[in-house]
Each structure stands twice: as structure tokens, then as C-alpha cells.
Protein backbone atom coordinates (compact mmCIF):
# COMPACT_ATOMS: atom_id res chain seq x y z
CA UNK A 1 -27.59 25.56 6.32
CA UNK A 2 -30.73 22.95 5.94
CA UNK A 3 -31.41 21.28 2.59
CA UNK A 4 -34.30 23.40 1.87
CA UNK A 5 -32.15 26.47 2.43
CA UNK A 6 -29.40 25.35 0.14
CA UNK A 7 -32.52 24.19 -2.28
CA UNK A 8 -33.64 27.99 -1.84
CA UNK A 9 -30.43 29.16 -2.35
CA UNK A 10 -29.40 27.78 -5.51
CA UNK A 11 -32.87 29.40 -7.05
CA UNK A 12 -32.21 32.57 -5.78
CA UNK A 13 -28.87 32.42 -7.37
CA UNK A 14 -30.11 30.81 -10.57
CA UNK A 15 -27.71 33.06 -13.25
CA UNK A 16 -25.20 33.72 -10.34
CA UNK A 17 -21.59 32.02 -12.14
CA UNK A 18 -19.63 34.63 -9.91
CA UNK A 19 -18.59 33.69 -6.45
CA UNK A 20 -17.79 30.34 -4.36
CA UNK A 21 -20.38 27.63 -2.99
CA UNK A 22 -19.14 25.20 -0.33
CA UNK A 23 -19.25 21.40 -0.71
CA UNK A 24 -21.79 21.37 2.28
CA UNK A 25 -24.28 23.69 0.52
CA UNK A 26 -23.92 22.21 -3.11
CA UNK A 27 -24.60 18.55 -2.37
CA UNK A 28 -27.38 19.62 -0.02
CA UNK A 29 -29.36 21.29 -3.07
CA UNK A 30 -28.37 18.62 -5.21
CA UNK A 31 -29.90 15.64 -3.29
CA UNK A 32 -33.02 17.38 -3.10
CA UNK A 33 -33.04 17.98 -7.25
CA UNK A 34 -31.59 14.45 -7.28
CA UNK A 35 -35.04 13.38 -4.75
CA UNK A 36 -37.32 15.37 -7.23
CA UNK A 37 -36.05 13.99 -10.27
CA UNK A 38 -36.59 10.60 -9.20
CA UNK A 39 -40.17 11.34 -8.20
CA UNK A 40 -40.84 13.21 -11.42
CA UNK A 41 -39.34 9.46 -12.64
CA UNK A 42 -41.50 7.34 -11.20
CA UNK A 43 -45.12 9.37 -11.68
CA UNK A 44 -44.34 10.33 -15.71
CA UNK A 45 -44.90 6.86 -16.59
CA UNK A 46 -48.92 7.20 -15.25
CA UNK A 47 -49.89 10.55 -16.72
CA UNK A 48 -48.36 12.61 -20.09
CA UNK A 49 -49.31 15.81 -17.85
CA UNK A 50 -46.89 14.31 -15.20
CA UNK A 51 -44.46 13.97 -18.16
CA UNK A 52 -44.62 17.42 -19.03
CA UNK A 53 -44.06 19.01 -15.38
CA UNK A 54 -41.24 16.69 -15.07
CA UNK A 55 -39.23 17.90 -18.68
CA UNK A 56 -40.28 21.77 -17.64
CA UNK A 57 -39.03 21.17 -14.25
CA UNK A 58 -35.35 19.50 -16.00
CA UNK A 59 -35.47 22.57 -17.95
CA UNK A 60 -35.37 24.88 -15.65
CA UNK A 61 -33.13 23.56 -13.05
CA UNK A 62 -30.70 22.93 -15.96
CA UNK A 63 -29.59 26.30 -15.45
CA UNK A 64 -29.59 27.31 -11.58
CA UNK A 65 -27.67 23.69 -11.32
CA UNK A 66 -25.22 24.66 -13.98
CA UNK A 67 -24.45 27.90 -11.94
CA UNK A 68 -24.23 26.25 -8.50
CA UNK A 69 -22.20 23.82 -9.92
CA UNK A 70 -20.11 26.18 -11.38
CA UNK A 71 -19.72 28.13 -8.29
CA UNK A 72 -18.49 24.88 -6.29
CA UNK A 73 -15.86 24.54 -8.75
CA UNK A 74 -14.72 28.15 -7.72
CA UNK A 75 -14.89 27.15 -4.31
CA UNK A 76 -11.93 24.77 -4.72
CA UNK A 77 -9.86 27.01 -6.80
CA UNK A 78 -10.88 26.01 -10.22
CA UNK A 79 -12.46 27.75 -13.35
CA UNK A 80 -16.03 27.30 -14.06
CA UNK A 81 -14.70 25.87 -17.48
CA UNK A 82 -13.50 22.46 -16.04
CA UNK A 83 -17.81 21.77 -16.05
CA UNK A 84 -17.09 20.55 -19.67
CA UNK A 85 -14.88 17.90 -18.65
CA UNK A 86 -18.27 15.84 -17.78
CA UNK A 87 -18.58 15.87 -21.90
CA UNK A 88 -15.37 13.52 -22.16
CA UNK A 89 -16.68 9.83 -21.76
CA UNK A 90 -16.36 8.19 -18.70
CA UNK A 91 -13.19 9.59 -17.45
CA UNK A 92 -14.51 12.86 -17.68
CA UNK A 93 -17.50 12.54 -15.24
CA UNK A 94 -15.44 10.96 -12.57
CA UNK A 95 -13.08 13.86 -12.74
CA UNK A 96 -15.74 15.87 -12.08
CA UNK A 97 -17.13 14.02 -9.14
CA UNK A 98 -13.62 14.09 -7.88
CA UNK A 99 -13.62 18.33 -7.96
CA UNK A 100 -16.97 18.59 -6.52
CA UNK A 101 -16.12 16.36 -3.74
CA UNK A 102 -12.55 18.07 -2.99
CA UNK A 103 -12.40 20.27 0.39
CA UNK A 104 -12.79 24.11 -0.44
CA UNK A 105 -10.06 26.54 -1.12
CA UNK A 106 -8.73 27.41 2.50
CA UNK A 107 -8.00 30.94 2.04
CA UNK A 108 -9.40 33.62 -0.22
CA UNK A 109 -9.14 33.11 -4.22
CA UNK A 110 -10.15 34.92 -7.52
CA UNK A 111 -13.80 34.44 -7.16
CA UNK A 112 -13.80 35.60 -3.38
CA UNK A 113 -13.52 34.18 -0.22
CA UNK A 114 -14.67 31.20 1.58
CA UNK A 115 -18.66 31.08 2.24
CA UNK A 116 -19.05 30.18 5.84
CA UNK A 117 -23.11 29.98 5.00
CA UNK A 118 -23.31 28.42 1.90
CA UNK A 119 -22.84 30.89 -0.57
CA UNK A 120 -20.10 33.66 -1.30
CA UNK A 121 -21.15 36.19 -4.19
CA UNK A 122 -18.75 38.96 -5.52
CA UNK A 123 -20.54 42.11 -6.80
């Protein structure tokens, strides 16, 4: 999978919280939000139009992120829920990090069984 596919793939699955994501896929899509966030950084500070595209574009990648992110934490065998532990100062990010990073779940769990291309939906 290319990073524009697993870019294309987390908006197609923007309210998808079932299924599993692999690390491959996630971090793909999220350099490319990270690379458009930073370039949405650098032009707001020349135009209050450019300021506006770049909150209504953090708005709505809030949510396909959320769910991608919430479907990598499936992929190595833990509940969407542990996303909250990013609210617990500074340990709490790095924790995380550390889940997001982890290998995926080898064999099959609750929310389905490893994607081989990226993404793994139960319906």
C-alpha cells in the first residue's frame, strides 16, 4: 500500500471504529496529515483565508484520524478506549506512541483478522 492509498483509505473509512489497521498503513496516512498540517502551518501566518482552510481541514480529519487510530489499536489486540490515555500528561502520550508502534496481533482477534492490505473491516 502507497501513502496516498493509505491517505485514501483512512477517508473512505472516516466513521469506520470496527475492524484492524496495520502499523504499515496507519503511519503511512499519518505522515501525509502530519506533511499537510505543517504546510497548512507555515502558509496561515500570510493569509486569514489560509487560516481558515487550515482549522476546517483539522476539523475534519479530527475524526477519520480518531477512527484509524482507533482501528490500529485493534490491530494489536487492544480496545479503542486506551485512545484516552493520550489525555494523561506526558506519560500518557508516550504510552500511546508505544501501542501504535507495537507489531500487530499475529493471529485473528475480536475485531477480526489481520489486514494483509491495510485495512480489515468487520460487517
Amino acid at each position: 500500500m502507497t501513502f496516498i492509498q493509505a491517505y485514501e483509505q483512512m477517508w473512505l473509512n472516516y466513521i469506520n471504529f470496527r475492524g484492524r489497521a496495520n502499523r504499515s498503513a496507519y503511519w503511512k496516512a499519518m505522515v501525509i496529515n502530519l506533511a499537510l498540517s505543517i504546510i497548512f502551518l507555515f502558509t496561515t501566518a500570510h493569509s486569514s483565508l489560509a487560516s481558515t482552510i487550515a482549522d476546517l481541514y483539522s476539523i475534519a480529519a479530527f475524526i477519520p484520524g480518531l477512527a484509524l487510530t482507533i482501528r490500529r489499536l485493534h490491530d494489536t489486540n487492544h480496545h479503542g478506549w486506551w485512545w484516552f490515555i493520550c489525555l494523561v500528561p506526558i506519560a500518557g502520550p508516550i504510552v500511546l506512541l508505544v501501542f501504535l508502534a507495537m507489531r500487530s496481533y499475529p493471529s485473528e482477534n475480536q475485531w477480526g483478522t489481520p489486514p494483509s492490505q491495510g485495512y480489515s473491516a468487520l460487517y
